[in-house]
C-alpha atoms as a PDB file:
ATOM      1  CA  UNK A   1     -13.062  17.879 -22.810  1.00  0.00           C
ATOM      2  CA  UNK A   2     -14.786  15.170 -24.992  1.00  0.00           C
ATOM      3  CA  UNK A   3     -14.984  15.928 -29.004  1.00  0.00           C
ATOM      4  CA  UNK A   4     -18.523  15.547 -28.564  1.00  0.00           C
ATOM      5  CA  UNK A   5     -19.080  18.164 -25.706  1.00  0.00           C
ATOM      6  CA  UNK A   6     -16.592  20.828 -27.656  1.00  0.00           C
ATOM      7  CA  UNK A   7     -18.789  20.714 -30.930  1.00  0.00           C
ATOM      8  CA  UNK A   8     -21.578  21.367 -28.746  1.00  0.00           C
ATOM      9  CA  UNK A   9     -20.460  24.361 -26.828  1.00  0.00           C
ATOM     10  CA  UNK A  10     -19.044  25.983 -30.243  1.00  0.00           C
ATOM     11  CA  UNK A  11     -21.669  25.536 -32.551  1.00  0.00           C
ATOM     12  CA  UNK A  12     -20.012  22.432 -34.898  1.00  0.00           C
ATOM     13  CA  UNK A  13     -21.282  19.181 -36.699  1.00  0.00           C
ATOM     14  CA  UNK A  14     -20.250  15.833 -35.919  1.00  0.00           C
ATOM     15  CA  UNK A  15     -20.090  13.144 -38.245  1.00  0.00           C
ATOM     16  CA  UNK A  16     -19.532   9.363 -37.594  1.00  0.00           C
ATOM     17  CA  UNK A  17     -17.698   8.776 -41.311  1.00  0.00           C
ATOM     18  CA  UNK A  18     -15.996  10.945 -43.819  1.00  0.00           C
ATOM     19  CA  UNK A  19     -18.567   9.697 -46.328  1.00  0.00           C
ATOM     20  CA  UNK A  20     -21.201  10.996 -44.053  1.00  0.00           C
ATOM     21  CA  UNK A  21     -19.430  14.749 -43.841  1.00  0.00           C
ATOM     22  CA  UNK A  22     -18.727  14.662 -47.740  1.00  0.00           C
ATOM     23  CA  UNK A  23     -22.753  13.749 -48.266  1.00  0.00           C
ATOM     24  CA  UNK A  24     -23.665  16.671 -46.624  1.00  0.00           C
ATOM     25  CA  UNK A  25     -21.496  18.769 -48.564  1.00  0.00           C
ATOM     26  CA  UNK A  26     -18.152  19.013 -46.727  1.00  0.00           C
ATOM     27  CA  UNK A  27     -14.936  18.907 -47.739  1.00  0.00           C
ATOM     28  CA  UNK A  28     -11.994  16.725 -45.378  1.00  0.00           C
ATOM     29  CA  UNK A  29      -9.605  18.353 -44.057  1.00  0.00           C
ATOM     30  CA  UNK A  30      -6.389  17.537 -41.375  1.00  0.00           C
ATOM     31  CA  UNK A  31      -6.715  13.866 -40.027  1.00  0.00           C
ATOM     32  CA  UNK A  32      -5.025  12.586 -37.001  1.00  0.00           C
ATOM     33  CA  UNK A  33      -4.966   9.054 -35.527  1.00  0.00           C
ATOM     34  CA  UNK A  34      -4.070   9.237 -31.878  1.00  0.00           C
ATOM     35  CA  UNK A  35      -2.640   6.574 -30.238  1.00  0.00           C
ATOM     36  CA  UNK A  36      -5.669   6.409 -27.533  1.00  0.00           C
ATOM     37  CA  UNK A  37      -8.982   8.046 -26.175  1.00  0.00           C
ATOM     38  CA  UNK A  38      -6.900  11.274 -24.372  1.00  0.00           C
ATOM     39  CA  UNK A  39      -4.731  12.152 -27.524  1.00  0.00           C
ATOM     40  CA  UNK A  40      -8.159  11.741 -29.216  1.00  0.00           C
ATOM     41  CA  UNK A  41      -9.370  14.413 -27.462  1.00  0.00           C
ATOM     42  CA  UNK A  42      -6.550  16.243 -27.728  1.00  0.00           C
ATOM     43  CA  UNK A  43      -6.387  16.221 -31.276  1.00  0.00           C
ATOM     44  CA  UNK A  44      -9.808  17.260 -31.671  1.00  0.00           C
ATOM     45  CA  UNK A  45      -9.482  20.127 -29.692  1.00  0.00           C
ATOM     46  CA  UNK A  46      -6.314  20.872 -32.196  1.00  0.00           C
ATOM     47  CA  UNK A  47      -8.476  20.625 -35.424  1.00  0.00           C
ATOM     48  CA  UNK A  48     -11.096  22.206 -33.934  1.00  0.00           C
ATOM     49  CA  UNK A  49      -9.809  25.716 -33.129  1.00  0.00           C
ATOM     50  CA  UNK A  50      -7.810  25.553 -36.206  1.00  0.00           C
ATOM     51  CA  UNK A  51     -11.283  24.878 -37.932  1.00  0.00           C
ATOM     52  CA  UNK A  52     -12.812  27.753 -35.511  1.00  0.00           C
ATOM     53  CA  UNK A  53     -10.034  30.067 -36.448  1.00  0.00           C
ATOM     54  CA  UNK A  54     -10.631  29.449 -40.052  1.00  0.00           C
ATOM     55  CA  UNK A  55     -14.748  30.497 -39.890  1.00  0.00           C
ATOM     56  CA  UNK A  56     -13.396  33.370 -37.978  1.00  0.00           C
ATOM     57  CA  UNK A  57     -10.930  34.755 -40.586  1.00  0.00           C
ATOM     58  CA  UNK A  58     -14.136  34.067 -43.321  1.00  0.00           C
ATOM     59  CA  UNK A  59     -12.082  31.289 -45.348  1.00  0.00           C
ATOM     60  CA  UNK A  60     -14.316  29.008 -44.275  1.00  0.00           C
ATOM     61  CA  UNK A  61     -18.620  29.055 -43.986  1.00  0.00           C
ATOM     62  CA  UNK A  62     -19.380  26.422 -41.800  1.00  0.00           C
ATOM     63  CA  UNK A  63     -17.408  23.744 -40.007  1.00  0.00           C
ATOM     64  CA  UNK A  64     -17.497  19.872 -38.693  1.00  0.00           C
ATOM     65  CA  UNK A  65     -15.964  17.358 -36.650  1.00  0.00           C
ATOM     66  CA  UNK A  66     -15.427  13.519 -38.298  1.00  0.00           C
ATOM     67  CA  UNK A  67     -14.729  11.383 -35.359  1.00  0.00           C
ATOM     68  CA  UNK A  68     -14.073   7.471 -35.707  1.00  0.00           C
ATOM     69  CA  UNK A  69     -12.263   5.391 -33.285  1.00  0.00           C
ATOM     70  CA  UNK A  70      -8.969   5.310 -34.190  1.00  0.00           C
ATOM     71  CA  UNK A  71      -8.874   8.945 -36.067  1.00  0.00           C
ATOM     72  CA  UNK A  72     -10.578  12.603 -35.872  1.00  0.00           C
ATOM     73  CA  UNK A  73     -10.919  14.712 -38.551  1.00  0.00           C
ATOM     74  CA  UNK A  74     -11.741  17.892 -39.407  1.00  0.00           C
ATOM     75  CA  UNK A  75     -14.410  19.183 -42.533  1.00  0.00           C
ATOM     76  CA  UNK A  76     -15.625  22.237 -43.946  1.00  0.00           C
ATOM     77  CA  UNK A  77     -17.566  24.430 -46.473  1.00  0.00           C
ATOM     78  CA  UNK A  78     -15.729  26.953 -48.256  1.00  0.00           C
ATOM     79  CA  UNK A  79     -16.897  30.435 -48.652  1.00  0.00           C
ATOM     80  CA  UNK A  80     -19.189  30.377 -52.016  1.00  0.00           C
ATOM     81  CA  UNK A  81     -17.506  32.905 -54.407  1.00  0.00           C
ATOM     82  CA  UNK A  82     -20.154  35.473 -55.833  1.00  0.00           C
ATOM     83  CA  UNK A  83     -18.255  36.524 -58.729  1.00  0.00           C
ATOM     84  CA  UNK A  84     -18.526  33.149 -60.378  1.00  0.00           C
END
């Protein structure tokens, strides 16, 4: 399934850049750079149940895709601590 078409059906942001993820508040997390378009896909899918595992558990809040050409990444918010 495309990168694209997975963030839809579960909810997550895309971003074109890192830069673009970090400006709205996300932090980078695993990077891949596939060799081509199917282990693109592949790896997104990877990052992105590790990512959906992650909100699940509550370390993370919320929880985005960073997809370029020749790499996917994954970005999130962490959980705001209240005692702080």
């Amino acid at each position: 399934m495309h990168p694209k078409d997975l963030a839809a059906k579960y909810d997550v942001k895309v971003f074109d850049s890192p830069s673009a993820a970090e400006a709205a508040g996300f932090q980078l997390g695993q990077r891949m750079s596939p060799r081509n378009l199917w282990n693109r896909d592949s790896a997104a899918s990877a990052v992105l149940f590790d990512l959906l595992r992650k909100k699940k558990s509550g370390e993370v809040s919320e929880i985005a895709l960073v997809l370029e050409t020749a790499s996917v990444a994954g970005a999130f918010k962490k959980e705001e601590d209240s005692s702080q």
